[in-house]
Protein backbone atom coordinates (compact mmCIF):
# COMPACT_ATOMS: atom_id res chain seq x y z
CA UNK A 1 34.90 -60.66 47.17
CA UNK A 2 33.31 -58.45 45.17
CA UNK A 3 29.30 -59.15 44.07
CA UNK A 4 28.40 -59.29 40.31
CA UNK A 5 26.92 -56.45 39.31
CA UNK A 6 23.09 -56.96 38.18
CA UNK A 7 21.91 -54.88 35.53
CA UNK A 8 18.24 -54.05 35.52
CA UNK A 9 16.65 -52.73 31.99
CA UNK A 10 18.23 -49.12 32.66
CA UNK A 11 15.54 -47.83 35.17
CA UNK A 12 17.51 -46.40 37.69
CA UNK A 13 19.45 -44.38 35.28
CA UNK A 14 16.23 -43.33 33.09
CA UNK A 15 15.07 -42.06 36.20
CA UNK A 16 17.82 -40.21 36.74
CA UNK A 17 18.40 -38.46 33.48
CA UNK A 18 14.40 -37.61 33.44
CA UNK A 19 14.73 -36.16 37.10
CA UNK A 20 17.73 -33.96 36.77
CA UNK A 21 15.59 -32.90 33.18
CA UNK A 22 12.40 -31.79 34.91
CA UNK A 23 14.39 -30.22 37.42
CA UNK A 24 16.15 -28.08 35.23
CA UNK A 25 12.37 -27.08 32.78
CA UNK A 26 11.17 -26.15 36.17
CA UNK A 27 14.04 -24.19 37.39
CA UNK A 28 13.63 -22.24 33.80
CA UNK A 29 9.94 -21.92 33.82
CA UNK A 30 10.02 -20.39 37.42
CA UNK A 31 13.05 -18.14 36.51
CA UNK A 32 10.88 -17.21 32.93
CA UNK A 33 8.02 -15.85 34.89
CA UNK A 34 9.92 -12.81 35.63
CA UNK A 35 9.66 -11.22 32.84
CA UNK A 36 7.07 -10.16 30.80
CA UNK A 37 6.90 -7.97 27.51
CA UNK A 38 4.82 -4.29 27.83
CA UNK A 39 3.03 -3.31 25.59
CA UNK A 40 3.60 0.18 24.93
CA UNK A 41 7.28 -0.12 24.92
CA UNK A 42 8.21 2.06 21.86
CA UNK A 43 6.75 5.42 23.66
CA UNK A 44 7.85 7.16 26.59
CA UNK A 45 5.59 5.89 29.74
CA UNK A 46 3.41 9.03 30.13
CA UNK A 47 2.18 8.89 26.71
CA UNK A 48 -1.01 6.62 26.96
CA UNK A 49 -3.30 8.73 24.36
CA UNK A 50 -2.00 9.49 20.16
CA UNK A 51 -3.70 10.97 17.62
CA UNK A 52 -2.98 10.52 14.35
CA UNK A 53 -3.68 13.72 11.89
CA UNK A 54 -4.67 13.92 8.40
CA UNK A 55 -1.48 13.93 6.53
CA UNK A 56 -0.92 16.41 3.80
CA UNK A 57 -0.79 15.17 -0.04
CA UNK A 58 1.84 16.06 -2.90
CA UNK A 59 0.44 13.30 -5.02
CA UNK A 60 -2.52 13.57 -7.16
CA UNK A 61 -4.44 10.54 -5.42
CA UNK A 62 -6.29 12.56 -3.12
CA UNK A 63 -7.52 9.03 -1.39
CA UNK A 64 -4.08 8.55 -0.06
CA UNK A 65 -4.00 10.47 3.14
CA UNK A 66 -7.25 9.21 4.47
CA UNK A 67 -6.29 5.27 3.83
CA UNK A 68 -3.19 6.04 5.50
CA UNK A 69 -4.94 7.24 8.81
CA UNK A 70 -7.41 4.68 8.45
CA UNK A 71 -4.37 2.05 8.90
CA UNK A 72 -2.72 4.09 11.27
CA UNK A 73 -5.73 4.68 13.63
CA UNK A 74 -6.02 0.54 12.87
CA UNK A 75 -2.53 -0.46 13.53
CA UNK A 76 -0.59 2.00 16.20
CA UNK A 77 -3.05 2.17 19.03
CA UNK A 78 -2.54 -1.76 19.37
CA UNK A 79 0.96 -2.19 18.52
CA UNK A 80 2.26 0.50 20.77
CA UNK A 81 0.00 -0.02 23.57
CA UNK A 82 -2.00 3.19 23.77
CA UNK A 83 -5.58 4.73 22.57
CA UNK A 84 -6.33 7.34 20.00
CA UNK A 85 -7.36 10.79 21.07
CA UNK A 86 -7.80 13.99 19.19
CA UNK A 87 -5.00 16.20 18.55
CA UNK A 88 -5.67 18.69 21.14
CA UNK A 89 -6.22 15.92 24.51
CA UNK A 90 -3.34 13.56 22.78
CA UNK A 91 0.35 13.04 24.60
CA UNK A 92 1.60 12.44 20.96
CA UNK A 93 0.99 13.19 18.14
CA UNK A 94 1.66 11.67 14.45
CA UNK A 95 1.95 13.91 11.36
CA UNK A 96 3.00 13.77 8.20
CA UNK A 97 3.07 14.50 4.12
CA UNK A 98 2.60 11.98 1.48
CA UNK A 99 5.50 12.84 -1.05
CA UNK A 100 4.88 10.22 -3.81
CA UNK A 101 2.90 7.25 -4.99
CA UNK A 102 4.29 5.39 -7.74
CA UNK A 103 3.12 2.39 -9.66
CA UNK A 104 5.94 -0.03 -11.69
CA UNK A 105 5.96 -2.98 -13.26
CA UNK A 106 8.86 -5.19 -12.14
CA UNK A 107 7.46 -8.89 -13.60
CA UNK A 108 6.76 -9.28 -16.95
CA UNK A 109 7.07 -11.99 -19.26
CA UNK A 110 7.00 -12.15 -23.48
CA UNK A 111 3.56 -12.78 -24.75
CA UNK A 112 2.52 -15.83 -26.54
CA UNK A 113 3.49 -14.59 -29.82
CA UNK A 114 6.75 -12.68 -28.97
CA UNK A 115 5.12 -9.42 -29.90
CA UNK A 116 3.95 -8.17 -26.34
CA UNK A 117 4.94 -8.33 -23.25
CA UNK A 118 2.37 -9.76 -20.57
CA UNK A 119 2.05 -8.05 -17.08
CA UNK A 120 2.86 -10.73 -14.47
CA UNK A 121 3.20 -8.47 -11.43
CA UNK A 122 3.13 -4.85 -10.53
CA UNK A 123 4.10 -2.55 -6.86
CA UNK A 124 2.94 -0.15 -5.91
CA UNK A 125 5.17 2.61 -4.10
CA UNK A 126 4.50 5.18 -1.25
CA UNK A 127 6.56 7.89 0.13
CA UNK A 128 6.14 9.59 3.33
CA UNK A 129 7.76 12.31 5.61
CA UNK A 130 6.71 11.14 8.96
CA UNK A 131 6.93 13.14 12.53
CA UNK A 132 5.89 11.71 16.16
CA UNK A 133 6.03 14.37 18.63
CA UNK A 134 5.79 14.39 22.47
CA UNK A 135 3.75 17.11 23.23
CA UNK A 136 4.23 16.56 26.85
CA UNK A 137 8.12 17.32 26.80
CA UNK A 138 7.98 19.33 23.37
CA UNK A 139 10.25 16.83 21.41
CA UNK A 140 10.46 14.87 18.28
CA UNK A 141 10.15 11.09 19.42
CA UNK A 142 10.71 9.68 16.15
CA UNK A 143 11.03 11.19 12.53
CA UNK A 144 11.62 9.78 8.38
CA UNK A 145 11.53 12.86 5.95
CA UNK A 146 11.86 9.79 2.78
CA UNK A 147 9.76 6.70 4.47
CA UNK A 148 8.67 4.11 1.79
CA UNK A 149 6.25 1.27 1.61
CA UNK A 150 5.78 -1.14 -1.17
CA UNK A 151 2.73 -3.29 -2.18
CA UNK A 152 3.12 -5.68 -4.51
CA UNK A 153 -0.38 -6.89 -6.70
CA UNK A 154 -0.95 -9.89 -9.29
CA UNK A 155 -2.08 -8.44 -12.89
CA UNK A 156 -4.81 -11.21 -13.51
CA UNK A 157 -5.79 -11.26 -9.81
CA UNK A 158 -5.37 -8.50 -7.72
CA UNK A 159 -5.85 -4.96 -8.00
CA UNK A 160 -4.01 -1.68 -7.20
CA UNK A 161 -5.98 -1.04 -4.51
CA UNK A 162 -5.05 -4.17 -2.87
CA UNK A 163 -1.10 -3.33 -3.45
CA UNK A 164 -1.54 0.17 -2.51
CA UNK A 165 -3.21 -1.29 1.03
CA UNK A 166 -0.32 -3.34 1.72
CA UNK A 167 2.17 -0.51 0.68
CA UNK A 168 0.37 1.50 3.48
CA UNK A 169 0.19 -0.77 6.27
CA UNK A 170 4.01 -1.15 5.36
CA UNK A 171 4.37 2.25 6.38
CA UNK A 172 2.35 1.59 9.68
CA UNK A 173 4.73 -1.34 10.24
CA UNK A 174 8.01 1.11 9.36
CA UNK A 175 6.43 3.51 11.60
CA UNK A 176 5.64 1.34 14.82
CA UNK A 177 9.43 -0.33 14.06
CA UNK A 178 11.47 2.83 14.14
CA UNK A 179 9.51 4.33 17.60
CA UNK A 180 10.42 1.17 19.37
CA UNK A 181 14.01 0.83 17.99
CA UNK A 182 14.14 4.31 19.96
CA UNK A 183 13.26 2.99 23.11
């Protein structure tokens, strides 16, 4: 005849189900070591040095093409895996033209007497034409003739300066996106 079945507290099956779950983490976690991110990805291998030239100005702030290197020179070198060099040592090379900076005011509210309006928020707006060029191979790696980057400041808190910064290093982040979606 057949024996009764005992039934311990579910050990045997707990086991089981936690076995057959580490086996499988460590089967992925072996099979995930393979592959690895580079940095450097959105360039062409041989470029390992960039420089990043003044870009010309059809605005009237005359600060705007220096902050813009400045954030370049901060934000492309790491992003894209390489270091800066000057122009003339440099596998690539960045240029450019600021076309327009523009200030709006897309928040506002009615005053407190319904006579004025009251500033809530305002953005700041930069245009850019953009080039990255291979100077190894001679060829355009990545190009925007109407590039825009928008910073957005609190009236009562902020300044333009601080929406004009994060405008910029919008552009950076524009910049560093398009030469790896090339890639």
């Amino acid at each position: 005849m057949s024996s009764p079945i005992r039934r311990t507290s579910g050990t045997w099956t707990s086991r089981v189900h936690i076995g057959r779950f580490l086996s499988v983490a460590l089967a992925l976690a072996v099979s995930g070591c393979n592959y690895a991110f580079q940095a450097g990805a959105g360039l062409p291998s041989h470029v390992e040095t960039l420089a990043v030239v003044p870009f010309e100005n059809d605005t009237d702030r005359f600060e705007l093409p220096q902050e813009l290197q400045e954030i370049l020179l901060e934000e492309l070198p790491n992003r894209l895996g390489v270091r800066t060099g000057g122009e003339e040592f440099a596998e690539a090379i960045v240029t450019g033209t600021v076309r327009g900076y523009n200030v709006d005011t897309p928040s506002f509210r009615p005053g407190p007497n319904g006579d004025r309006t009251e500033v809530v928020e305002r953005q700041v707006s930069v245009t850019v034409e953009v080039q990255v060029v291979d100077r190894v191979n001679n060829v355009i790696l990545w190009e925007n003739t109407s590039l825009a980057g928008r910073g957005e400041f609190l009236e009562a808190s902020e300044m333009e300066d601080d929406g004009r910064r994060v405008a910029l290093s919008r552009v950076a982040q524009a910049i560093i996106d398009g030469l790896q979606s090339n890639w």
